[in-house]
PDB file of N, CA and C in Angstrom:
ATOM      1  N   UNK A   1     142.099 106.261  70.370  1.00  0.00           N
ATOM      2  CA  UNK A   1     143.476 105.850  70.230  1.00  0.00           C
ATOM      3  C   UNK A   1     143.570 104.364  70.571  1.00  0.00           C
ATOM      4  N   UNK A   2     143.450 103.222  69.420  1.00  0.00           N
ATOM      5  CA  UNK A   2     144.072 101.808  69.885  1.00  0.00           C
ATOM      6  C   UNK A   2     145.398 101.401  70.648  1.00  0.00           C
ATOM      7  N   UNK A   3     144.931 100.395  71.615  1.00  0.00           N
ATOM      8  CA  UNK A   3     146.344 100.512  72.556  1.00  0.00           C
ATOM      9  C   UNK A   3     145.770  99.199  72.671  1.00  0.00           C
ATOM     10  N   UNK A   4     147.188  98.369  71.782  1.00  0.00           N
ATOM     11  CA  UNK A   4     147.090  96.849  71.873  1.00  0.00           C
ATOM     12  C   UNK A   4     148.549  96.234  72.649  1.00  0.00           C
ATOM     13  N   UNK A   5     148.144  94.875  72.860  1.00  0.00           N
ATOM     14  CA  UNK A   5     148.971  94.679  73.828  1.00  0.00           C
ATOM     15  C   UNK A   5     150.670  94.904  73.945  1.00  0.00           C
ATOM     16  N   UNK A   6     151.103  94.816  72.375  1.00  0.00           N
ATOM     17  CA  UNK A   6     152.422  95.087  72.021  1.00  0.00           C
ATOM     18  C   UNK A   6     152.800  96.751  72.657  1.00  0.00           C
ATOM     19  N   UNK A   7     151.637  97.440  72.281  1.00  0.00           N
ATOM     20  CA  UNK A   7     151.750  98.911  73.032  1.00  0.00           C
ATOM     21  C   UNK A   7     151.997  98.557  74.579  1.00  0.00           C
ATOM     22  N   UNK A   8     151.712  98.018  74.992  1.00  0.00           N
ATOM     23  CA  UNK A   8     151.340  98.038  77.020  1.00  0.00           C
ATOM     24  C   UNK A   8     152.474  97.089  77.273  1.00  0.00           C
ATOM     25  N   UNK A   9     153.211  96.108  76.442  1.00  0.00           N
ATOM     26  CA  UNK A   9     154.505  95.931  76.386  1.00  0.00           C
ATOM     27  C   UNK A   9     155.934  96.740  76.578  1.00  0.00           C
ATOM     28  N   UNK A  10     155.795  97.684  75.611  1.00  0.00           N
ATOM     29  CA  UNK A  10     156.449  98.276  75.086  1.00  0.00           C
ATOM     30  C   UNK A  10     156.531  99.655  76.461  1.00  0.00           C
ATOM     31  N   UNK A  11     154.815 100.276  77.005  1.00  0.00           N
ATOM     32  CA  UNK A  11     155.164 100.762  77.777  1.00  0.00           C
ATOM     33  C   UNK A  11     155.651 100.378  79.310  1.00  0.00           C
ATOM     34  N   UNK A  12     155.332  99.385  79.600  1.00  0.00           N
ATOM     35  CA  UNK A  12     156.111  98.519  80.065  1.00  0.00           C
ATOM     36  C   UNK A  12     157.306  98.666  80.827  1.00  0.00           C
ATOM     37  N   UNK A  13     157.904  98.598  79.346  1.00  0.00           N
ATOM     38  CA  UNK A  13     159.390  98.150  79.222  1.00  0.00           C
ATOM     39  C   UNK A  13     160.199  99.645  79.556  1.00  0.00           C
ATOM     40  N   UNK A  14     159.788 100.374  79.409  1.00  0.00           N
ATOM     41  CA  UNK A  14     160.129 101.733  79.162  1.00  0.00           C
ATOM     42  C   UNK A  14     160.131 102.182  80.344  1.00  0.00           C
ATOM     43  N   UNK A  15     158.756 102.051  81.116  1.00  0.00           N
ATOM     44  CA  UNK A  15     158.548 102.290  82.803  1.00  0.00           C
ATOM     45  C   UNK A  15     159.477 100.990  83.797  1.00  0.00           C
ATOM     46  N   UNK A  16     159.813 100.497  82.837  1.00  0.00           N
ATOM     47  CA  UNK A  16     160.328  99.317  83.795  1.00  0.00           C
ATOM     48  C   UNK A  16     159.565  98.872  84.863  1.00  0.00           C
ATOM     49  N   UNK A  17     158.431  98.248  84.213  1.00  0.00           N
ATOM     50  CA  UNK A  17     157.564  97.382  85.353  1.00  0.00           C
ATOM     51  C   UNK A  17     157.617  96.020  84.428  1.00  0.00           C
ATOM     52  N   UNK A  18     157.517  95.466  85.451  1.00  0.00           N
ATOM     53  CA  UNK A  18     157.046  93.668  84.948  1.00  0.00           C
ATOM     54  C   UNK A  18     155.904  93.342  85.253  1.00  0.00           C
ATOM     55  N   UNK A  19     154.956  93.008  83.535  1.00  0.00           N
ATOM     56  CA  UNK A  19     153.629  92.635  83.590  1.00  0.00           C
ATOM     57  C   UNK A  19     153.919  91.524  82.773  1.00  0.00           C
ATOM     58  N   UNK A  20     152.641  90.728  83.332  1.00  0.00           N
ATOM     59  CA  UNK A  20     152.519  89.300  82.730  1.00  0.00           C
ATOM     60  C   UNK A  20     152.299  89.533  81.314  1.00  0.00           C
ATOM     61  N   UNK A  21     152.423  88.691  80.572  1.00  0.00           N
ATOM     62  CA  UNK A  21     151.883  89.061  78.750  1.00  0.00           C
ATOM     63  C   UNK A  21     150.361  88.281  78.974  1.00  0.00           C
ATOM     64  N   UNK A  22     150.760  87.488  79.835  1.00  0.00           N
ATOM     65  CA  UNK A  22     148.770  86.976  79.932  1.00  0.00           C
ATOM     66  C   UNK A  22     148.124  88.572  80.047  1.00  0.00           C
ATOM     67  N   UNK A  23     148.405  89.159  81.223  1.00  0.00           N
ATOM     68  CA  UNK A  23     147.706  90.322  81.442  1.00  0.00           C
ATOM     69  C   UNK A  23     147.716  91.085  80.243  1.00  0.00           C
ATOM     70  N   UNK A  24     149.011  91.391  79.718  1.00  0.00           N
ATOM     71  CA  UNK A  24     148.692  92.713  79.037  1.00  0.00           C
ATOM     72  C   UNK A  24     147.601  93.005  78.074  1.00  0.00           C
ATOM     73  N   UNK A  25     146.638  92.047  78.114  1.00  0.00           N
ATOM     74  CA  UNK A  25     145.267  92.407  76.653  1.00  0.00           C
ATOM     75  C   UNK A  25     144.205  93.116  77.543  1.00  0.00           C
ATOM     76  N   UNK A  26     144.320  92.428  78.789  1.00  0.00           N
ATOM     77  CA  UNK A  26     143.463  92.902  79.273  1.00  0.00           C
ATOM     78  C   UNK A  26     143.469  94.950  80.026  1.00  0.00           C
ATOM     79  N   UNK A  27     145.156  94.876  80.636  1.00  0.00           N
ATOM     80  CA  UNK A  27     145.487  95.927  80.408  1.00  0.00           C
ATOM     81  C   UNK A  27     145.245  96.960  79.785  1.00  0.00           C
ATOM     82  N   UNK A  28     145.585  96.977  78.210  1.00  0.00           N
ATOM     83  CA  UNK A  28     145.500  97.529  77.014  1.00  0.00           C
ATOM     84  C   UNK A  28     143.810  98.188  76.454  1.00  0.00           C
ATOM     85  N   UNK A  29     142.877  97.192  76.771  1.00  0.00           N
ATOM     86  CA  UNK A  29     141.921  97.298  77.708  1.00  0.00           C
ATOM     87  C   UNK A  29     141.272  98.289  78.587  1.00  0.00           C
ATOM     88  N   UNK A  30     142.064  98.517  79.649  1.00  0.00           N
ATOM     89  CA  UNK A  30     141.926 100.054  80.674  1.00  0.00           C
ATOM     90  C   UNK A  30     142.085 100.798  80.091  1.00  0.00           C
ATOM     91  N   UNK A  31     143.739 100.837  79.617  1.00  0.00           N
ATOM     92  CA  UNK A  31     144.237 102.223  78.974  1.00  0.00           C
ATOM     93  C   UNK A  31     143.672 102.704  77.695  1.00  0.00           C
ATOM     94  N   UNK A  32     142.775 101.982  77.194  1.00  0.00           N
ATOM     95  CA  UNK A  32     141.710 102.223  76.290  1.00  0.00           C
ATOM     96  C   UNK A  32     140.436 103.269  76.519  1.00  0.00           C
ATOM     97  N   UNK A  33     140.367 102.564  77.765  1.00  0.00           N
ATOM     98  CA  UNK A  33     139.245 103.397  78.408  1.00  0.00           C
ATOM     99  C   UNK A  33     139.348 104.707  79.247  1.00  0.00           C
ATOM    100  N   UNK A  34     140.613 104.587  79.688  1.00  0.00           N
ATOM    101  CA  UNK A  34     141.424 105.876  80.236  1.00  0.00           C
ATOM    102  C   UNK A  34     141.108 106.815  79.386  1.00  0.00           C
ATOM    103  N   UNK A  35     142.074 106.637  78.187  1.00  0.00           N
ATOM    104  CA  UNK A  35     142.503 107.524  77.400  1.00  0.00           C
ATOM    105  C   UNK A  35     141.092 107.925  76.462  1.00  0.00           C
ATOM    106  N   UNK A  36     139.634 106.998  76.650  1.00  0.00           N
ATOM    107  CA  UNK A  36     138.864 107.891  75.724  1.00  0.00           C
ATOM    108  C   UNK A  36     137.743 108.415  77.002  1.00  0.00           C
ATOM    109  N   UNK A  37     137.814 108.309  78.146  1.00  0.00           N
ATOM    110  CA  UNK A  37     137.719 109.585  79.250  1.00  0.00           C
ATOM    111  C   UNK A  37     137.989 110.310  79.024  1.00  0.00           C
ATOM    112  N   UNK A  38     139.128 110.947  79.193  1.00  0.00           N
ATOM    113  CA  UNK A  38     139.946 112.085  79.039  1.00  0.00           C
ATOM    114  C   UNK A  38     139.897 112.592  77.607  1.00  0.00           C
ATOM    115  N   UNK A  39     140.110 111.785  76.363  1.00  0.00           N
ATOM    116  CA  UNK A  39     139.034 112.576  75.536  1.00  0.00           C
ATOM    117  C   UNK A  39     137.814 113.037  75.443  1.00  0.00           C
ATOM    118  N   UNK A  40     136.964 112.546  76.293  1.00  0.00           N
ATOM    119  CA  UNK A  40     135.466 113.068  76.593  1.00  0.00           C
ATOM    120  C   UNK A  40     135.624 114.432  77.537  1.00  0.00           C
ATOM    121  N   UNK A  41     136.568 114.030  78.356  1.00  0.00           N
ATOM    122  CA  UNK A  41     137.037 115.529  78.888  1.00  0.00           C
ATOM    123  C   UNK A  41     137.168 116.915  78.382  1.00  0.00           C
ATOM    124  N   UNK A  42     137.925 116.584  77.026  1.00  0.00           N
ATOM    125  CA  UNK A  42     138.415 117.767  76.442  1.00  0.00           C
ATOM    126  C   UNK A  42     137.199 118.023  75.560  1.00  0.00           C
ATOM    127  N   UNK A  43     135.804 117.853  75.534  1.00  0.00           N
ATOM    128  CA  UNK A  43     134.896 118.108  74.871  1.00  0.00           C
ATOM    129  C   UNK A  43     133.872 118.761  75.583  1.00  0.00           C
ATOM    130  N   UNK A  44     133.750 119.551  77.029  1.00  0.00           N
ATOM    131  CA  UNK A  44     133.493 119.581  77.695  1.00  0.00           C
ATOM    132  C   UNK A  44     132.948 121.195  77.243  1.00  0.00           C
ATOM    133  N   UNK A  45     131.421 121.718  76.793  1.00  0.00           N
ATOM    134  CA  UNK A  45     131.555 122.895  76.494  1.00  0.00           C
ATOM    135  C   UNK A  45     131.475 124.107  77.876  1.00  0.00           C
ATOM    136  N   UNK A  46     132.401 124.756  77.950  1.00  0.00           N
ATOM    137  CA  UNK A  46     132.386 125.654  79.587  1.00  0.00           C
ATOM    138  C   UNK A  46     132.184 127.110  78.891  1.00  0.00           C
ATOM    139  N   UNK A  47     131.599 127.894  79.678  1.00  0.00           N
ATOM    140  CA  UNK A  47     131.526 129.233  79.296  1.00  0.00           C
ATOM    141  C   UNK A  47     132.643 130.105  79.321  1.00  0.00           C
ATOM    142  N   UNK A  48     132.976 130.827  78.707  1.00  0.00           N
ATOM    143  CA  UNK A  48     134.420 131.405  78.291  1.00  0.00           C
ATOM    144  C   UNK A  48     134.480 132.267  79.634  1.00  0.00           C
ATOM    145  N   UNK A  49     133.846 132.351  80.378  1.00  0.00           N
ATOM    146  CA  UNK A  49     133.682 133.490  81.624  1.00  0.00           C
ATOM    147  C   UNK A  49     133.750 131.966  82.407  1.00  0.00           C
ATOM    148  N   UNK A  50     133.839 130.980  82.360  1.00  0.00           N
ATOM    149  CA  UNK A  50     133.873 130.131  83.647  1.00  0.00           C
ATOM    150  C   UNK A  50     135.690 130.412  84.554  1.00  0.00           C
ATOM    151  N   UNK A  51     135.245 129.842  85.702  1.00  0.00           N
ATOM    152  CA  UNK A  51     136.482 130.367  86.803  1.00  0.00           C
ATOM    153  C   UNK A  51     137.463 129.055  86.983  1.00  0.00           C
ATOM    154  N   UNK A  52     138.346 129.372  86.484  1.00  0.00           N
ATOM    155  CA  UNK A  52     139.320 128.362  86.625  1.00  0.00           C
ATOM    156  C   UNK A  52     139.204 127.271  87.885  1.00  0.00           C
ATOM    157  N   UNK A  53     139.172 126.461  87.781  1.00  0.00           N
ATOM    158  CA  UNK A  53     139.350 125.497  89.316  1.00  0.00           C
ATOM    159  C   UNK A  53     140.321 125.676  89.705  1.00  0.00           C
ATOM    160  N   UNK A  54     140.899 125.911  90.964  1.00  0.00           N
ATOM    161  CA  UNK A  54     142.575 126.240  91.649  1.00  0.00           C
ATOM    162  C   UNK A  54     142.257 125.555  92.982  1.00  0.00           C
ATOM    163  N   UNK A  55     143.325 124.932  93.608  1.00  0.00           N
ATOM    164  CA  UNK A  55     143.695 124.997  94.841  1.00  0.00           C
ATOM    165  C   UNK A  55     144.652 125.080  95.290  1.00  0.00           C
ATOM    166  N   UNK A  56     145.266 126.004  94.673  1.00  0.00           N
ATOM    167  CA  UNK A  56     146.500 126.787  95.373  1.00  0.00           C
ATOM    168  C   UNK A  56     146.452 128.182  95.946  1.00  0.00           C
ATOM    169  N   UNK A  57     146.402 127.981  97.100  1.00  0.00           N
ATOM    170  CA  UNK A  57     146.983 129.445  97.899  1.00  0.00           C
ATOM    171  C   UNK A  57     147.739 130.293  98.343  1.00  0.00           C
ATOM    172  N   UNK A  58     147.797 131.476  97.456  1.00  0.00           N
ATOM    173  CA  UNK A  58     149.465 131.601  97.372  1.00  0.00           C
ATOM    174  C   UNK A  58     149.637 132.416  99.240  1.00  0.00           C
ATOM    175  N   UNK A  59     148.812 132.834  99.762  1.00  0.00           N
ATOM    176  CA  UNK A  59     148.731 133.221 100.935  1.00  0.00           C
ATOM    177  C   UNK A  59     149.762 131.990 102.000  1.00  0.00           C
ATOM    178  N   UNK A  60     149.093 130.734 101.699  1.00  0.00           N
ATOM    179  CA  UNK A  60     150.114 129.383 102.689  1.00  0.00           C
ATOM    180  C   UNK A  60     151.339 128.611 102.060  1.00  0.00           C
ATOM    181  N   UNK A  61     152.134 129.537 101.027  1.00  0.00           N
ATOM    182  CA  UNK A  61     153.171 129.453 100.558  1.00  0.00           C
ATOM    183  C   UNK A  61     154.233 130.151 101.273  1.00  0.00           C
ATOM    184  N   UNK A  62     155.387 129.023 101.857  1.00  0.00           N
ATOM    185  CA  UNK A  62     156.430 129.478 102.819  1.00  0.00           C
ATOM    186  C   UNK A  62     157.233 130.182 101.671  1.00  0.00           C
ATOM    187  N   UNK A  63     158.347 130.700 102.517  1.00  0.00           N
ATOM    188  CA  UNK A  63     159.220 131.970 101.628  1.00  0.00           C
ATOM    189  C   UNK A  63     160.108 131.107 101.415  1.00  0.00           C
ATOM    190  N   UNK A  64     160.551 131.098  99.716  1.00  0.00           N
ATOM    191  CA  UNK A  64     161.573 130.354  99.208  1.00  0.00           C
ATOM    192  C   UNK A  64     162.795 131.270  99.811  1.00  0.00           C
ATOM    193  N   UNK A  65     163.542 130.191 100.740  1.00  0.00           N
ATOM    194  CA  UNK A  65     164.925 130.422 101.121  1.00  0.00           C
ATOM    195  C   UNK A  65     165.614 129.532 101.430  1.00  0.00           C
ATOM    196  N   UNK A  66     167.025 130.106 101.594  1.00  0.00           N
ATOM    197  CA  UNK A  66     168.249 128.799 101.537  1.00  0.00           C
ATOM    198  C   UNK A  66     167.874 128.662 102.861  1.00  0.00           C
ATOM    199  N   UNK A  67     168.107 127.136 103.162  1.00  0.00           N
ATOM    200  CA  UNK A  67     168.469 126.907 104.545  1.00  0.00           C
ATOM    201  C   UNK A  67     169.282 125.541 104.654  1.00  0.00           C
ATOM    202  N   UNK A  68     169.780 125.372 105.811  1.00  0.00           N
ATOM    203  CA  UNK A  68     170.759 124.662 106.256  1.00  0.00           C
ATOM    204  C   UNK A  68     169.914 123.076 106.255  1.00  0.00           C
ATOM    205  N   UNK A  69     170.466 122.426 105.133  1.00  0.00           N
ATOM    206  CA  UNK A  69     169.838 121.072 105.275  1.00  0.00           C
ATOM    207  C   UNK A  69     170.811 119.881 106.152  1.00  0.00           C
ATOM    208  N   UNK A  70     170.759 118.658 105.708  1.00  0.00           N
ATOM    209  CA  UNK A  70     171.095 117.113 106.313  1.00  0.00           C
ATOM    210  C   UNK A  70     172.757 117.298 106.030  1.00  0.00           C
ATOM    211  N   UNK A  71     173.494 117.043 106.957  1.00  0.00           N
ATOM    212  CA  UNK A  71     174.791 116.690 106.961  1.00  0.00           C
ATOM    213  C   UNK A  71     175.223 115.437 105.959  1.00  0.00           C
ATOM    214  N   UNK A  72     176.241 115.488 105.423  1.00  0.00           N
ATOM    215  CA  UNK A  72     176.705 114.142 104.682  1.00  0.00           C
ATOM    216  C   UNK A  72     176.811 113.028 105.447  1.00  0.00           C
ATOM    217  N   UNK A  73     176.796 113.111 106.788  1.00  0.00           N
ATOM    218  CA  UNK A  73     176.715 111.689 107.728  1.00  0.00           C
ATOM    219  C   UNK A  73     175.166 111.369 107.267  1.00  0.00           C
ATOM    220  N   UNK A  74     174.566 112.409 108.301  1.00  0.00           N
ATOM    221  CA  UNK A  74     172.972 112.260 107.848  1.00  0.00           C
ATOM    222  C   UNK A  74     172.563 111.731 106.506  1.00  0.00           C
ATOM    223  N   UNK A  75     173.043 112.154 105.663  1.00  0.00           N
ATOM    224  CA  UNK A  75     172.033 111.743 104.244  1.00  0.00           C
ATOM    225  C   UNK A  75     172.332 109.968 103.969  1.00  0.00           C
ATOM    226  N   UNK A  76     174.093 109.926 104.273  1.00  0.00           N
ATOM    227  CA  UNK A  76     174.736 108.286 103.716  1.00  0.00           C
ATOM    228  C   UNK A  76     174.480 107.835 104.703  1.00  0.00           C
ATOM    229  N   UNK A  77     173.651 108.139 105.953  1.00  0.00           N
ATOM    230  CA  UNK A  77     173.188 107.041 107.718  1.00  0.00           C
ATOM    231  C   UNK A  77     172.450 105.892 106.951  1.00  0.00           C
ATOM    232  N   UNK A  78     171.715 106.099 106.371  1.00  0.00           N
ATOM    233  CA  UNK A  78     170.241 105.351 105.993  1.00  0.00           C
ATOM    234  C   UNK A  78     170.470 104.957 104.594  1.00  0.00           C
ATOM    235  N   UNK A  79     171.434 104.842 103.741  1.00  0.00           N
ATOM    236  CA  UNK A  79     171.658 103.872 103.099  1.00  0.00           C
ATOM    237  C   UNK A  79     171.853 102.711 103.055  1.00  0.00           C
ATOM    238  N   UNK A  80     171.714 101.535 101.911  1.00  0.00           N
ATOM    239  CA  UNK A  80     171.917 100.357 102.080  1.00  0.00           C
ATOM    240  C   UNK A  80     173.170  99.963 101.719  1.00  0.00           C
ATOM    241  N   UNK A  81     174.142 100.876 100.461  1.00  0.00           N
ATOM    242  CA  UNK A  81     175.424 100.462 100.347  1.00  0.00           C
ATOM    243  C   UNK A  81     176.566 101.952 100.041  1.00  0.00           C
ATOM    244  N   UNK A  82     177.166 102.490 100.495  1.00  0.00           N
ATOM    245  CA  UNK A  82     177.745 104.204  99.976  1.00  0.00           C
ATOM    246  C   UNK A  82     178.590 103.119  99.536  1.00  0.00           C
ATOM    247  N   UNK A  83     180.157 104.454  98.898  1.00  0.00           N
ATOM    248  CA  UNK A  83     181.257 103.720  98.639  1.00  0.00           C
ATOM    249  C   UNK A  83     181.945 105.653  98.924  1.00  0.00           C
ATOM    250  N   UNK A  84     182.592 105.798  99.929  1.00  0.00           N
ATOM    251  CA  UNK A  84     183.129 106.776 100.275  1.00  0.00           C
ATOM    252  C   UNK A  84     181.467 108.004 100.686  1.00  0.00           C
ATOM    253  N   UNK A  85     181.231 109.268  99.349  1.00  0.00           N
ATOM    254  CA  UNK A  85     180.947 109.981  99.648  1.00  0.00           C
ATOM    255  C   UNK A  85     179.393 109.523  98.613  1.00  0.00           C
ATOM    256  N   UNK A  86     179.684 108.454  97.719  1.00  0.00           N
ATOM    257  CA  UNK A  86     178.664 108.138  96.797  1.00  0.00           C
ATOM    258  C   UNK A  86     177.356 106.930  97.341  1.00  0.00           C
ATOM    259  N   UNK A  87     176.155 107.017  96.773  1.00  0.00           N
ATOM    260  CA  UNK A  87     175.553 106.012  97.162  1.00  0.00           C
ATOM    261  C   UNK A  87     175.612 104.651  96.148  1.00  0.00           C
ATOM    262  N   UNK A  88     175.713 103.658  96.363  1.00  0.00           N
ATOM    263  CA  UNK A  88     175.951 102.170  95.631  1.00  0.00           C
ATOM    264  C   UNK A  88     174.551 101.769  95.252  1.00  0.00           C
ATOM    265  N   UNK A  89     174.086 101.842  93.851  1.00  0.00           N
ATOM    266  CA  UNK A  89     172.845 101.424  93.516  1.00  0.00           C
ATOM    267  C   UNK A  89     173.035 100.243  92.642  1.00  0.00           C
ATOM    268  N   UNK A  90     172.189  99.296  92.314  1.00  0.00           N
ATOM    269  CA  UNK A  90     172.346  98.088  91.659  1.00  0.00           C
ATOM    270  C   UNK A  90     172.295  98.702  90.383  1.00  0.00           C
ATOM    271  N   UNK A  91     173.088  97.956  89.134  1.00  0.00           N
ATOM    272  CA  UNK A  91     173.033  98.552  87.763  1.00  0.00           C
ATOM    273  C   UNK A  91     171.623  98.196  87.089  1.00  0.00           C
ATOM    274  N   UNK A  92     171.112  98.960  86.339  1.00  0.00           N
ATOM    275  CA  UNK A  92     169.739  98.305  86.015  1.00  0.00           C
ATOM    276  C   UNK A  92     169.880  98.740  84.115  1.00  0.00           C
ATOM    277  N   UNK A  93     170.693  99.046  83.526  1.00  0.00           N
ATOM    278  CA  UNK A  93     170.866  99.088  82.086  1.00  0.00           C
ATOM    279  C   UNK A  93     172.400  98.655  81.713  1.00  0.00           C
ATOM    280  N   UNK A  94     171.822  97.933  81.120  1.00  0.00           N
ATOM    281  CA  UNK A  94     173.131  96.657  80.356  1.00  0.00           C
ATOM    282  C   UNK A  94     174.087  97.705  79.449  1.00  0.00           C
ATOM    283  N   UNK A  95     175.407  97.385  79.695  1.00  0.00           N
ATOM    284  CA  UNK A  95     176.043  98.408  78.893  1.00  0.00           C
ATOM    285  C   UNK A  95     175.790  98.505  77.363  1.00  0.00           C
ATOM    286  N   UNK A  96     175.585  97.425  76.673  1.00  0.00           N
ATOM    287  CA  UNK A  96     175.557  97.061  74.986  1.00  0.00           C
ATOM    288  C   UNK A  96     174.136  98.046  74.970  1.00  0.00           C
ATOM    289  N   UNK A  97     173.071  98.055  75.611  1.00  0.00           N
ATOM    290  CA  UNK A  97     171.572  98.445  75.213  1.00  0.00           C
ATOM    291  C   UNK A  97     171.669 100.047  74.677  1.00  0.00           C
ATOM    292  N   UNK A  98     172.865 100.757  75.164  1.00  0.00           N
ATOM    293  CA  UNK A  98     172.882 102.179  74.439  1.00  0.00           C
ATOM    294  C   UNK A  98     173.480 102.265  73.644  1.00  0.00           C
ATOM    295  N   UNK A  99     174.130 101.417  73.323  1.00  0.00           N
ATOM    296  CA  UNK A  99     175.306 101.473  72.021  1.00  0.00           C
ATOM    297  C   UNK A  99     174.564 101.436  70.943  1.00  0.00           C
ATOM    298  N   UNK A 100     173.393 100.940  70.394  1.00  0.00           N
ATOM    299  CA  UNK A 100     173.059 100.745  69.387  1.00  0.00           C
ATOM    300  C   UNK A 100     172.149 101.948  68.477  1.00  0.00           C
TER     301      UNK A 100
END
């Protein structure tokens, strides 16, 4: 799968990180090499009798139940801005960008 720099732009932009465009060739680059790992992965011949890898134990799984969590003081203590009962986050999508 080619992944050129306009791609690593683009994902980028989407993840909302800020990368240099110097960087991104080199970037594009990794995720090159990532992604044909993990195709080498899926080529992997296993015996149809092989045992799943797990590390989950369902034995040290607590019992899903309701319980009494953080008070509304508690949760808005450790914020940086509420406005009554809400938390105040900086806007990060321009109103025009969904309109289109």
């Amino acid at each position: 799968m080619p992944i050129d720099k306009s791609e690593v732009l683009r994902i980028a932009r989407l993840a909302r990180c800020r990368i240099d465009p110097d960087e991104a060739e080199g970037l594009a680059g990794d995720l090159e090499r990532i992604v044909a790992h993990i195709d080498r992965l899926s080529e992997v011949d296993l015996p149809d009798d092989a045992e799943r890898l797990t590390y989950f134990d369902a034995d040290h799984v607590r019992p899903d139940r309701a319980e009494d969590g953080l008070s509304l003081d508690e949760v808005l203590r450790n914020a940086p801005a509420t406005d009554g009962t809400f938390f105040l986050v900086p806007q990060i999508v321009d109103k025009d960008e969904g309109d289109s």
